[in-house]
N, C-alpha and C. Protein backbone atom coordinates (compact mmCIF):
# COMPACT_ATOMS: atom_id res chain seq x y z
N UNK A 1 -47.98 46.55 -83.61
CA UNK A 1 -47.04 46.74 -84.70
C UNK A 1 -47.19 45.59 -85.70
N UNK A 2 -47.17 45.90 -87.03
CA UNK A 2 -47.21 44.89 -88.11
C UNK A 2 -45.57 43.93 -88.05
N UNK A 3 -46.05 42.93 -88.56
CA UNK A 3 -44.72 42.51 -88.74
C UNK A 3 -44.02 42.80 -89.76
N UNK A 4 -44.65 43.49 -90.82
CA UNK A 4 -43.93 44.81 -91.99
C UNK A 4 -42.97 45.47 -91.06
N UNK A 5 -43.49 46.29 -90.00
CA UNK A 5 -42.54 47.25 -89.24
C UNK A 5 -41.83 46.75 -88.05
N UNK A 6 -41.35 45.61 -88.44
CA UNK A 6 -40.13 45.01 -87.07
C UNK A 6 -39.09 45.46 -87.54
N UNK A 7 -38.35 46.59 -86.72
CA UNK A 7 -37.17 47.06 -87.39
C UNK A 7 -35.91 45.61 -87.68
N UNK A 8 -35.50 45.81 -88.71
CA UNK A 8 -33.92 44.52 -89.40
C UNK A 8 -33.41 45.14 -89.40
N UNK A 9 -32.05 44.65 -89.72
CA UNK A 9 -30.75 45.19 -90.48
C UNK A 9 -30.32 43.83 -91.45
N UNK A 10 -30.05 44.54 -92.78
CA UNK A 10 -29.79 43.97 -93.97
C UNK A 10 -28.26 42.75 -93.08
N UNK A 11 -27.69 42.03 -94.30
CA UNK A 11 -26.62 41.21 -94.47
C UNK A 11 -25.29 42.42 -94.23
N UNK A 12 -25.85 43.42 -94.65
CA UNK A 12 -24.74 44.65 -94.67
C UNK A 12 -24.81 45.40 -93.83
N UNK A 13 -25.41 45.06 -93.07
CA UNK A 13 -25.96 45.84 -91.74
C UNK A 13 -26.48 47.38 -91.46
N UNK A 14 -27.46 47.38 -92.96
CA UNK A 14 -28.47 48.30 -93.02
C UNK A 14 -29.79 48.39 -92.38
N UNK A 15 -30.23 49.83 -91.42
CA UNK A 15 -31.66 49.55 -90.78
C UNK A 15 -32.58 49.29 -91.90
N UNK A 16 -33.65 48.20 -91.44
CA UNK A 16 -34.75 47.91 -92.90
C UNK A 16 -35.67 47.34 -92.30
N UNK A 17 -37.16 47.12 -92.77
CA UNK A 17 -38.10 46.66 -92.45
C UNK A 17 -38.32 45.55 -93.41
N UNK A 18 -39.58 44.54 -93.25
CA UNK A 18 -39.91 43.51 -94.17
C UNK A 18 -40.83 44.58 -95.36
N UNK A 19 -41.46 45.90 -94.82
CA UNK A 19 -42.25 46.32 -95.26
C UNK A 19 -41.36 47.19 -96.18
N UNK A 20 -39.74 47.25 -96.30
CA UNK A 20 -39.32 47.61 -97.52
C UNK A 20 -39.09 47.00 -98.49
N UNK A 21 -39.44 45.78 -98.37
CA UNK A 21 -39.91 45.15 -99.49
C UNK A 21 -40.90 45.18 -100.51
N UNK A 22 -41.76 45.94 -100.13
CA UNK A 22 -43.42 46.45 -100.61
C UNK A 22 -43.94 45.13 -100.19
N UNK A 23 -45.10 45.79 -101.39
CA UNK A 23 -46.32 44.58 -100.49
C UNK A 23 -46.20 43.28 -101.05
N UNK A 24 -44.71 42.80 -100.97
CA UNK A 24 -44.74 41.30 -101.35
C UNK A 24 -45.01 40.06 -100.62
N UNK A 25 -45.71 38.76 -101.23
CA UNK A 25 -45.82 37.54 -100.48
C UNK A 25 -44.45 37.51 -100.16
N UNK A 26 -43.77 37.10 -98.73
CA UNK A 26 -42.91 36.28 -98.56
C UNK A 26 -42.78 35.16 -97.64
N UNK A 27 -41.26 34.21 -98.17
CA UNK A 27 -40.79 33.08 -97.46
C UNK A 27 -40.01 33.79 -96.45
N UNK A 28 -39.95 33.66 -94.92
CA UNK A 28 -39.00 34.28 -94.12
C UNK A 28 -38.01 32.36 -93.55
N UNK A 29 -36.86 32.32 -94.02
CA UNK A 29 -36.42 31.26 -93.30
C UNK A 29 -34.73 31.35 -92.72
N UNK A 30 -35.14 30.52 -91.44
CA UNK A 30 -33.94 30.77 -90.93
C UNK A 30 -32.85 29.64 -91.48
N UNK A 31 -31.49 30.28 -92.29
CA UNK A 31 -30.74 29.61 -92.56
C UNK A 31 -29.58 29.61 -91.93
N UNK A 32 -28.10 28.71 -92.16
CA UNK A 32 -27.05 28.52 -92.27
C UNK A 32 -26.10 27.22 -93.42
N UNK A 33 -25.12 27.50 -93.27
CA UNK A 33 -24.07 27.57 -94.27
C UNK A 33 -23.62 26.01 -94.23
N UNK A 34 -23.62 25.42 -92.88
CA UNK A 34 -22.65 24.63 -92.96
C UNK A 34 -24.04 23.06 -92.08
N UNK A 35 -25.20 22.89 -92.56
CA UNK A 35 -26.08 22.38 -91.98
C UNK A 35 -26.39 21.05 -93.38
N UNK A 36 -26.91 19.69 -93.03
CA UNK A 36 -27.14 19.26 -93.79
C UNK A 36 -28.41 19.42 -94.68
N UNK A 37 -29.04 20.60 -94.24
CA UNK A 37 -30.62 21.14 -94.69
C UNK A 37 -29.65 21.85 -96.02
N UNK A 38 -28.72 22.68 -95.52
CA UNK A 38 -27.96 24.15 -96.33
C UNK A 38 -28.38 23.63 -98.40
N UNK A 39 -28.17 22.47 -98.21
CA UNK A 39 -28.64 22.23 -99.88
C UNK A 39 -30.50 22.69 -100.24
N UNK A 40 -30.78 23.19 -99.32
CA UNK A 40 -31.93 23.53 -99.67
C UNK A 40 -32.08 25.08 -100.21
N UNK A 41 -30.94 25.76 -100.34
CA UNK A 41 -30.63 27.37 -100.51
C UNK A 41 -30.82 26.98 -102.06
N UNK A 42 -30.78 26.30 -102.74
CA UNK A 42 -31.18 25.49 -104.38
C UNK A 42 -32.37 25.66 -104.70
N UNK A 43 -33.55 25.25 -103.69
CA UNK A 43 -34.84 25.00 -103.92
C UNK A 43 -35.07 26.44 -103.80
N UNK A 44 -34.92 27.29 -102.76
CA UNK A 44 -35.48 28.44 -102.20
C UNK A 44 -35.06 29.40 -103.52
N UNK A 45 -33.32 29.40 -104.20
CA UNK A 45 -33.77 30.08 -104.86
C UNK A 45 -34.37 30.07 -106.01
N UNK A 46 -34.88 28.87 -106.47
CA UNK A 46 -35.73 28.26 -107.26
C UNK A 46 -37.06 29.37 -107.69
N UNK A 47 -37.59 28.92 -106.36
CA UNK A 47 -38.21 29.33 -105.73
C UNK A 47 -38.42 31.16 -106.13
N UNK A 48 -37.46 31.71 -105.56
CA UNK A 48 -37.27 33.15 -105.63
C UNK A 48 -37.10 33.60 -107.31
N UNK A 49 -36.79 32.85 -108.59
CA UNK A 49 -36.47 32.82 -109.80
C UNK A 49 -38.28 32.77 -109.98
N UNK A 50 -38.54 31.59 -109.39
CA UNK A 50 -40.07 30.90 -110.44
C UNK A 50 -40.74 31.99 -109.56
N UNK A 51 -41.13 32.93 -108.64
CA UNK A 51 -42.17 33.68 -108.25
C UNK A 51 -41.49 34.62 -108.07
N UNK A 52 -40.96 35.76 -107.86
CA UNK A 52 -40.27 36.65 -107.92
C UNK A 52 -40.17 38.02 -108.28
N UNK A 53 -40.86 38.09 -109.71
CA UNK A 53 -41.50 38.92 -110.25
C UNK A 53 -42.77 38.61 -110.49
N UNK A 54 -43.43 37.74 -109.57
CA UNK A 54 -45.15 37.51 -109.47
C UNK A 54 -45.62 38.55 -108.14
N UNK A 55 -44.53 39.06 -107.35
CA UNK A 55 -45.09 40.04 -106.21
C UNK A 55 -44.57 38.85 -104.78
N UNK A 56 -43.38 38.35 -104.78
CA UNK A 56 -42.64 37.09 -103.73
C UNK A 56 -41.37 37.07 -103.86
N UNK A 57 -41.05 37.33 -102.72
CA UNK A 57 -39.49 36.86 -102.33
C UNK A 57 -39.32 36.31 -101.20
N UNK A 58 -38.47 35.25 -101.24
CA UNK A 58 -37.76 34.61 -100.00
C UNK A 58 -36.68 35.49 -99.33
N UNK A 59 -36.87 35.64 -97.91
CA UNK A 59 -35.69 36.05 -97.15
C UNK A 59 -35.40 35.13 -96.25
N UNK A 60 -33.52 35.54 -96.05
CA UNK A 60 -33.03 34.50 -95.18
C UNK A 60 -32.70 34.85 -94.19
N UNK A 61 -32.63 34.83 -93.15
CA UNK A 61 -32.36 35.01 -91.47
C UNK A 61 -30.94 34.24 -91.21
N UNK A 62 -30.05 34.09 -91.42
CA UNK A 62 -28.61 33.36 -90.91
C UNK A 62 -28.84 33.68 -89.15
N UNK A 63 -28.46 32.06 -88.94
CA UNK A 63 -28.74 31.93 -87.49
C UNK A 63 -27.66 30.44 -87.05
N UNK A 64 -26.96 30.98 -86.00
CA UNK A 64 -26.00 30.03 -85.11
C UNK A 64 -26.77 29.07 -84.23
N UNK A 65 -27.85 28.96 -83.71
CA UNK A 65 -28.05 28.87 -82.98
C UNK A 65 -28.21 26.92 -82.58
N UNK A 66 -28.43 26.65 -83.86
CA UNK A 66 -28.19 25.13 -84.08
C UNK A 66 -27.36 24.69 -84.36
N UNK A 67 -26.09 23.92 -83.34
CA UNK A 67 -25.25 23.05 -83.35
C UNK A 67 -24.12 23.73 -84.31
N UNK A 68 -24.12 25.36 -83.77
CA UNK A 68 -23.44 26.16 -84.27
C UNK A 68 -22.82 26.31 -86.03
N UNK A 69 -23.85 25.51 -86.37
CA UNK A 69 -23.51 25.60 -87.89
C UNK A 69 -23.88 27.27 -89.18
N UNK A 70 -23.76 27.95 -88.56
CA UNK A 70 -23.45 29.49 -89.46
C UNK A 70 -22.88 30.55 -88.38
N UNK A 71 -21.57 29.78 -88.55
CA UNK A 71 -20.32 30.52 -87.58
C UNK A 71 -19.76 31.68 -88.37
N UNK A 72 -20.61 31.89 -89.68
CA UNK A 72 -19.44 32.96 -90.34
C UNK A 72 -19.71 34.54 -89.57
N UNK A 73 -19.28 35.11 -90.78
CA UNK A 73 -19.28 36.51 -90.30
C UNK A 73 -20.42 37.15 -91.83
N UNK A 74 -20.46 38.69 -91.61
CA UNK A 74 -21.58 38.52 -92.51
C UNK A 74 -20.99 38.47 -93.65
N UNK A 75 -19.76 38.83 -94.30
CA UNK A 75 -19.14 38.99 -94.94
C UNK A 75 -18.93 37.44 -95.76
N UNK A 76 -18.56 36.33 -94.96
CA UNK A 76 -18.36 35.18 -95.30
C UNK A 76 -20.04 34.32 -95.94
N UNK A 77 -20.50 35.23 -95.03
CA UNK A 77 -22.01 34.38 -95.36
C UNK A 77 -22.55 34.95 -96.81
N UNK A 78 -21.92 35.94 -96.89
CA UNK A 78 -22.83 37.07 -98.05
C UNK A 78 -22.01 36.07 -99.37
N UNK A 79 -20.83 35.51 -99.23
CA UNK A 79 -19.59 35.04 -100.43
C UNK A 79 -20.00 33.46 -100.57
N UNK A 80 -20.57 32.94 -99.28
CA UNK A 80 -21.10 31.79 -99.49
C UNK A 80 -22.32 31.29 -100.17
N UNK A 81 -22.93 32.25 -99.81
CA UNK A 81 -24.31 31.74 -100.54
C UNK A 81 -24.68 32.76 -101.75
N UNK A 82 -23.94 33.26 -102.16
CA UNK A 82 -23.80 34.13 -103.69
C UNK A 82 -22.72 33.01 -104.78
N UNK A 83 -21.69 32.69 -104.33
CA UNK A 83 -20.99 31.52 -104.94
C UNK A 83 -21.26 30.33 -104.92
N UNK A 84 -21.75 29.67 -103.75
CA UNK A 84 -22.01 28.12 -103.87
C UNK A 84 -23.60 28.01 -104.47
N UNK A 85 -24.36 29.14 -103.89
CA UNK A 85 -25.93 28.49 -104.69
C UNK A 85 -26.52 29.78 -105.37
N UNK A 86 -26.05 30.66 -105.59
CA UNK A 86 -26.17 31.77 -106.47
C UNK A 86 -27.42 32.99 -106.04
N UNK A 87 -27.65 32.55 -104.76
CA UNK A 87 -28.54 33.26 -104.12
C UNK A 87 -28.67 34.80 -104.18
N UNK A 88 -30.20 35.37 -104.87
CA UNK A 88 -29.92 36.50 -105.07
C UNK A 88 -31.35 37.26 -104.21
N UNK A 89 -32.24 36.43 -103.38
CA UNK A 89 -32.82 36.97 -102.31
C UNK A 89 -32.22 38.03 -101.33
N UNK A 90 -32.87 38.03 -100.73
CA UNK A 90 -32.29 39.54 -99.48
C UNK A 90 -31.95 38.58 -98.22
N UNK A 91 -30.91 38.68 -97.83
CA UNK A 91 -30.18 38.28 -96.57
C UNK A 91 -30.13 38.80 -95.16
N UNK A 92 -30.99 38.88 -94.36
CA UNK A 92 -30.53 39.42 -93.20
C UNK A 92 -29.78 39.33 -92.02
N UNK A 93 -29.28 40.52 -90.91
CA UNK A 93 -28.45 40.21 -90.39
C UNK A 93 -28.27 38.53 -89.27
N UNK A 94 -27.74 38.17 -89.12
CA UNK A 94 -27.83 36.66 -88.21
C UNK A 94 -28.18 37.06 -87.09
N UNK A 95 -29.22 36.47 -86.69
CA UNK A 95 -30.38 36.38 -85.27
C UNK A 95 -30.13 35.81 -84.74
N UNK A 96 -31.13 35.74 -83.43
CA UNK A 96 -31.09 34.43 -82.64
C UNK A 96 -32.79 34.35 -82.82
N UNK A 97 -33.10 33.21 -83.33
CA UNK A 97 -35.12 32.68 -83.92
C UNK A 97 -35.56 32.18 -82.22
N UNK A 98 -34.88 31.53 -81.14
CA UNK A 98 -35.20 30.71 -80.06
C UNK A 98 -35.16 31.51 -78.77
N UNK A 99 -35.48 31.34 -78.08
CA UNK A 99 -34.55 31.67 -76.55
C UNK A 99 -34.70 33.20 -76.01
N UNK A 100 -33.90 33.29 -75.26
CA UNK A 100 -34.01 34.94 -74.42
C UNK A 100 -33.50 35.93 -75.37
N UNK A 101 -32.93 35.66 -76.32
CA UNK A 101 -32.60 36.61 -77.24
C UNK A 101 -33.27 36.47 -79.06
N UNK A 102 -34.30 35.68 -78.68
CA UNK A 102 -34.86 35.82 -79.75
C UNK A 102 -35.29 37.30 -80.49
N UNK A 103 -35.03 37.31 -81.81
CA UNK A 103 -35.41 38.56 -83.15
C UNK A 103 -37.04 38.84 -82.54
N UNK A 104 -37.56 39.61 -82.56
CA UNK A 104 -38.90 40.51 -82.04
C UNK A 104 -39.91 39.47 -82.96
N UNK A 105 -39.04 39.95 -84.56
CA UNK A 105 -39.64 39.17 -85.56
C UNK A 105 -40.25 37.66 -85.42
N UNK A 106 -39.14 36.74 -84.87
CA UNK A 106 -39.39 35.30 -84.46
C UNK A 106 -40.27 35.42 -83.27
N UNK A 107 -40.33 36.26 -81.93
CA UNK A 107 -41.35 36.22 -81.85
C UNK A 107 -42.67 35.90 -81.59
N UNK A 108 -43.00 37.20 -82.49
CA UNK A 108 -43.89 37.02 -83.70
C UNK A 108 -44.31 35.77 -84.80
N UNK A 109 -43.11 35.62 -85.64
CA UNK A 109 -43.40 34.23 -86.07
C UNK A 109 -44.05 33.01 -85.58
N UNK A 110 -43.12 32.21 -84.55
CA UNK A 110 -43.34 31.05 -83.59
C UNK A 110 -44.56 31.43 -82.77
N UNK A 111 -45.17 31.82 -83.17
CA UNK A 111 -47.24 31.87 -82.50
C UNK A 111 -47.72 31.05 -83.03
N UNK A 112 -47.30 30.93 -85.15
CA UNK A 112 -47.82 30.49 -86.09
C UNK A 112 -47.61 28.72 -86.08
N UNK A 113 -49.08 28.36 -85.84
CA UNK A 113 -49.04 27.04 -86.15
C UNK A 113 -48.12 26.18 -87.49
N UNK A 114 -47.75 24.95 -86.87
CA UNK A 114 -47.36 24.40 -88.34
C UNK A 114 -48.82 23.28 -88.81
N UNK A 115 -48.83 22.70 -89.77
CA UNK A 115 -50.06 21.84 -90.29
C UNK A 115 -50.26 21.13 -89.51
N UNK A 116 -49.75 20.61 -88.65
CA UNK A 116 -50.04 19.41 -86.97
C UNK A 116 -50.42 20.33 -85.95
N UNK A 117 -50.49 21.75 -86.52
CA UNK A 117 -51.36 22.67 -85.41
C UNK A 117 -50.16 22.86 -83.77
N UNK A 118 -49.13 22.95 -83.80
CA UNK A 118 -48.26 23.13 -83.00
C UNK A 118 -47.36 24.10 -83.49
N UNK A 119 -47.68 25.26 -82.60
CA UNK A 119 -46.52 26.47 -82.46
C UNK A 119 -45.82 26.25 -81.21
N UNK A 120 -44.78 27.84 -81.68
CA UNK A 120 -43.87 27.31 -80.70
C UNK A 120 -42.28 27.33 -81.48
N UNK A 121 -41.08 26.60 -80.85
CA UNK A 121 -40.02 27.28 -80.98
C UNK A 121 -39.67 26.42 -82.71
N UNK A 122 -38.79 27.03 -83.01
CA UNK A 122 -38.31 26.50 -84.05
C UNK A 122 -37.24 25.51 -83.88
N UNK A 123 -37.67 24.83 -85.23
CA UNK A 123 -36.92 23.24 -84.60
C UNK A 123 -35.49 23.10 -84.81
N UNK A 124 -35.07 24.03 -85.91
CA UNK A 124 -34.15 23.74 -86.56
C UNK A 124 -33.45 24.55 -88.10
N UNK A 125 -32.37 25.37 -88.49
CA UNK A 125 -32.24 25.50 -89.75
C UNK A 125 -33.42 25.24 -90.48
N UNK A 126 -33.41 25.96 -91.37
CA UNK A 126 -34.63 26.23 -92.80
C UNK A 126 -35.68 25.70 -92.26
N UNK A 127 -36.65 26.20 -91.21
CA UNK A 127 -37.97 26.57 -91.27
C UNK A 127 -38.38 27.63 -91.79
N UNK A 128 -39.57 27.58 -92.12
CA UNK A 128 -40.09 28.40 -93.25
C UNK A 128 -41.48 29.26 -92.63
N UNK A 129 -41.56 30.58 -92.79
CA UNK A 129 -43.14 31.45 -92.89
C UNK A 129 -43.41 31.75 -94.11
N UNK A 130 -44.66 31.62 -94.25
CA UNK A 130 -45.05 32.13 -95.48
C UNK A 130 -45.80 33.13 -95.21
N UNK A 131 -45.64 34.43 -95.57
CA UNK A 131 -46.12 35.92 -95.22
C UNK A 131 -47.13 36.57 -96.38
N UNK A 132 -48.10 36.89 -95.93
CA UNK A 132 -48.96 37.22 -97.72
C UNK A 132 -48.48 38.92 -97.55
N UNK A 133 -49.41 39.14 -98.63
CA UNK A 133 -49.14 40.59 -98.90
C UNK A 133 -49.73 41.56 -98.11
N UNK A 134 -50.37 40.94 -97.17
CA UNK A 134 -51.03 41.95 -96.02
C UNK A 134 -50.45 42.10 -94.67
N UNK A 135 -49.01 41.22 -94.90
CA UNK A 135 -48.21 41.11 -93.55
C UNK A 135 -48.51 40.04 -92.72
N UNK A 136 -49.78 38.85 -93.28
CA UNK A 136 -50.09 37.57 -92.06
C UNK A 136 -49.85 36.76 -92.47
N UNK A 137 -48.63 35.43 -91.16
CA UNK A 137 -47.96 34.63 -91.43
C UNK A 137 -49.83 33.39 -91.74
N UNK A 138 -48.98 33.14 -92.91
CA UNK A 138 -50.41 32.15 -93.59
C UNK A 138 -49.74 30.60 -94.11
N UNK A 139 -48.70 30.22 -93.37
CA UNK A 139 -48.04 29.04 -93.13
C UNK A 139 -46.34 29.05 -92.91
N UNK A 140 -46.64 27.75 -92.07
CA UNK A 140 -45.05 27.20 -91.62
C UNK A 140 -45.12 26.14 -91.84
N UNK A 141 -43.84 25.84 -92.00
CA UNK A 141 -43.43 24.31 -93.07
C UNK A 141 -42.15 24.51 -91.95
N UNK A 142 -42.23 23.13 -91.84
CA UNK A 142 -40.89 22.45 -90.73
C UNK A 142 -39.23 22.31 -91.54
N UNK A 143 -38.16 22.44 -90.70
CA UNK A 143 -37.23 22.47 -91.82
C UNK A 143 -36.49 21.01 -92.71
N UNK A 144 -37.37 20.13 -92.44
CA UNK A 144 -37.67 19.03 -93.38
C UNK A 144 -38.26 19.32 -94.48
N UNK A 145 -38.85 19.91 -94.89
CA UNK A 145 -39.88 19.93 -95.79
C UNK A 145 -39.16 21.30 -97.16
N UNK A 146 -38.91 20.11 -97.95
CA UNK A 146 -38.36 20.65 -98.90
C UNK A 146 -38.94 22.18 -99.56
N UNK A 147 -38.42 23.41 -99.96
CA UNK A 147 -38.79 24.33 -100.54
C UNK A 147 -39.90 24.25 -101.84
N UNK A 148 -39.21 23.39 -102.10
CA UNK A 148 -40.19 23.26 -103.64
C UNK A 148 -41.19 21.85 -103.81
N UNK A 149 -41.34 21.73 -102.25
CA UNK A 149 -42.42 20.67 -101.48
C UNK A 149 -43.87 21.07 -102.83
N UNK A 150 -44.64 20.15 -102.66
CA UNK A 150 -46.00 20.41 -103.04
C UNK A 150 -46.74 21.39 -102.47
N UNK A 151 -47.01 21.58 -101.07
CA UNK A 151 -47.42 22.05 -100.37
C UNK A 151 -47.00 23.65 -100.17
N UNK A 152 -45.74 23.84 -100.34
CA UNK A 152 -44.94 25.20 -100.05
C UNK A 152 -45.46 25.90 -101.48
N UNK A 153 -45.09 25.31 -102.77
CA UNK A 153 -45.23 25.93 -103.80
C UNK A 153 -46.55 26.49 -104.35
N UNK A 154 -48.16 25.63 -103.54
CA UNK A 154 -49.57 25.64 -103.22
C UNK A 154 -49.59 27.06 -102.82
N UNK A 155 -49.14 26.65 -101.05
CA UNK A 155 -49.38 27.94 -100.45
C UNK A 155 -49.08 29.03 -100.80
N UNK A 156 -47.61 28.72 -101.78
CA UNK A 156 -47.33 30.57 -102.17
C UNK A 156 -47.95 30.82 -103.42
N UNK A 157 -48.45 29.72 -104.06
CA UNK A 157 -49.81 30.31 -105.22
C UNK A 157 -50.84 30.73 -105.21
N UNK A 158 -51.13 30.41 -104.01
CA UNK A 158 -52.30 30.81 -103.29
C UNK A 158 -52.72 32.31 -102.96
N UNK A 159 -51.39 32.32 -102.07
CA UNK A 159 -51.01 34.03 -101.63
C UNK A 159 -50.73 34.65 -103.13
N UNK A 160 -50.22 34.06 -104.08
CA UNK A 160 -50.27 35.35 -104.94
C UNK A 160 -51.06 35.60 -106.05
N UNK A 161 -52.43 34.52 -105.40
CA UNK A 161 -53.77 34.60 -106.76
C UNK A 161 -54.81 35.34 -105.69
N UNK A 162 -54.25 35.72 -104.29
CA UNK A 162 -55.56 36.18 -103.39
C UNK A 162 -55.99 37.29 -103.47
């Protein structure tokens, strides 16, 4: 199975695939609300503004799973990050990225090396895949590593001059 066809459900808790997105590059990252990374929902949608209509969008994954910081509901999460950082990417339902109940999707993901060549679980809020238009994860960036990093903004120019 592609990772286009891992069945989701939207922020609204609609069935959806990545592959209803069409054939866009994307950022897949797992966020929350109340994390000291959360100021990075700025860069990403930066991000989603400056490439966007180049054939790229960022999606967000809301996830508890770190030090329980995105306790909302989807409802709260959908009001939070539309008002505080104006986020107009696609939101999906809150996962679990780690553990026995990890998303099919994550996975999938966590195979993908980061640049120190170590896969494996995710470390933390806002890690990042970068997905080309053929469905293959073609980088991970740690959730240190700012959105509008050198490196992040490379790779997704990359994917959308290939």
């Amino acid at each position: 199975m592609s990772i286009r066809d891992i069945p989701l459900k939207t922020l609204t808790g609609e069935d959806t695939t990545l592959g209803a997105l069409g054939g866009k590059a994307l950022l897949l990252v797992n966020v929350a609300s109340k994390c000291g990374l959360t100021p990075q929902y700025t860069g990403l949608e930066r991000l989603q503004e400056r490439f966007g209509d180049k054939g790229f969008s960022v999606v967000g994954f809301p996830c508890n799973q770190f030090a329980g910081q995105e306790p909302g509901t989807a409802e709260e999460i959908r009001t939070f990050c539309s008002t505080t950082y104006g986020v107009t990417f696609p939101l999906m339902e809150k996962i679990d990225v780690n553990g026995e109940g990890r998303h099919l999707l994550y996975t999938s993901l966590t195979e993908t090396t980061d640049a120190d060549g170590e896969a494996g679980d995710v470390q933390w809020n806002f890690e990042k895949f970068l997905i080309n238009a053929d469905g293959e994860v073609v980088g991970r960036f740690r959730p240190r590593t700012e959105p509008e990093d050198d490196t992040v903004v490379k790779a997704i120019e990359a994917v959308l001059a290939a």
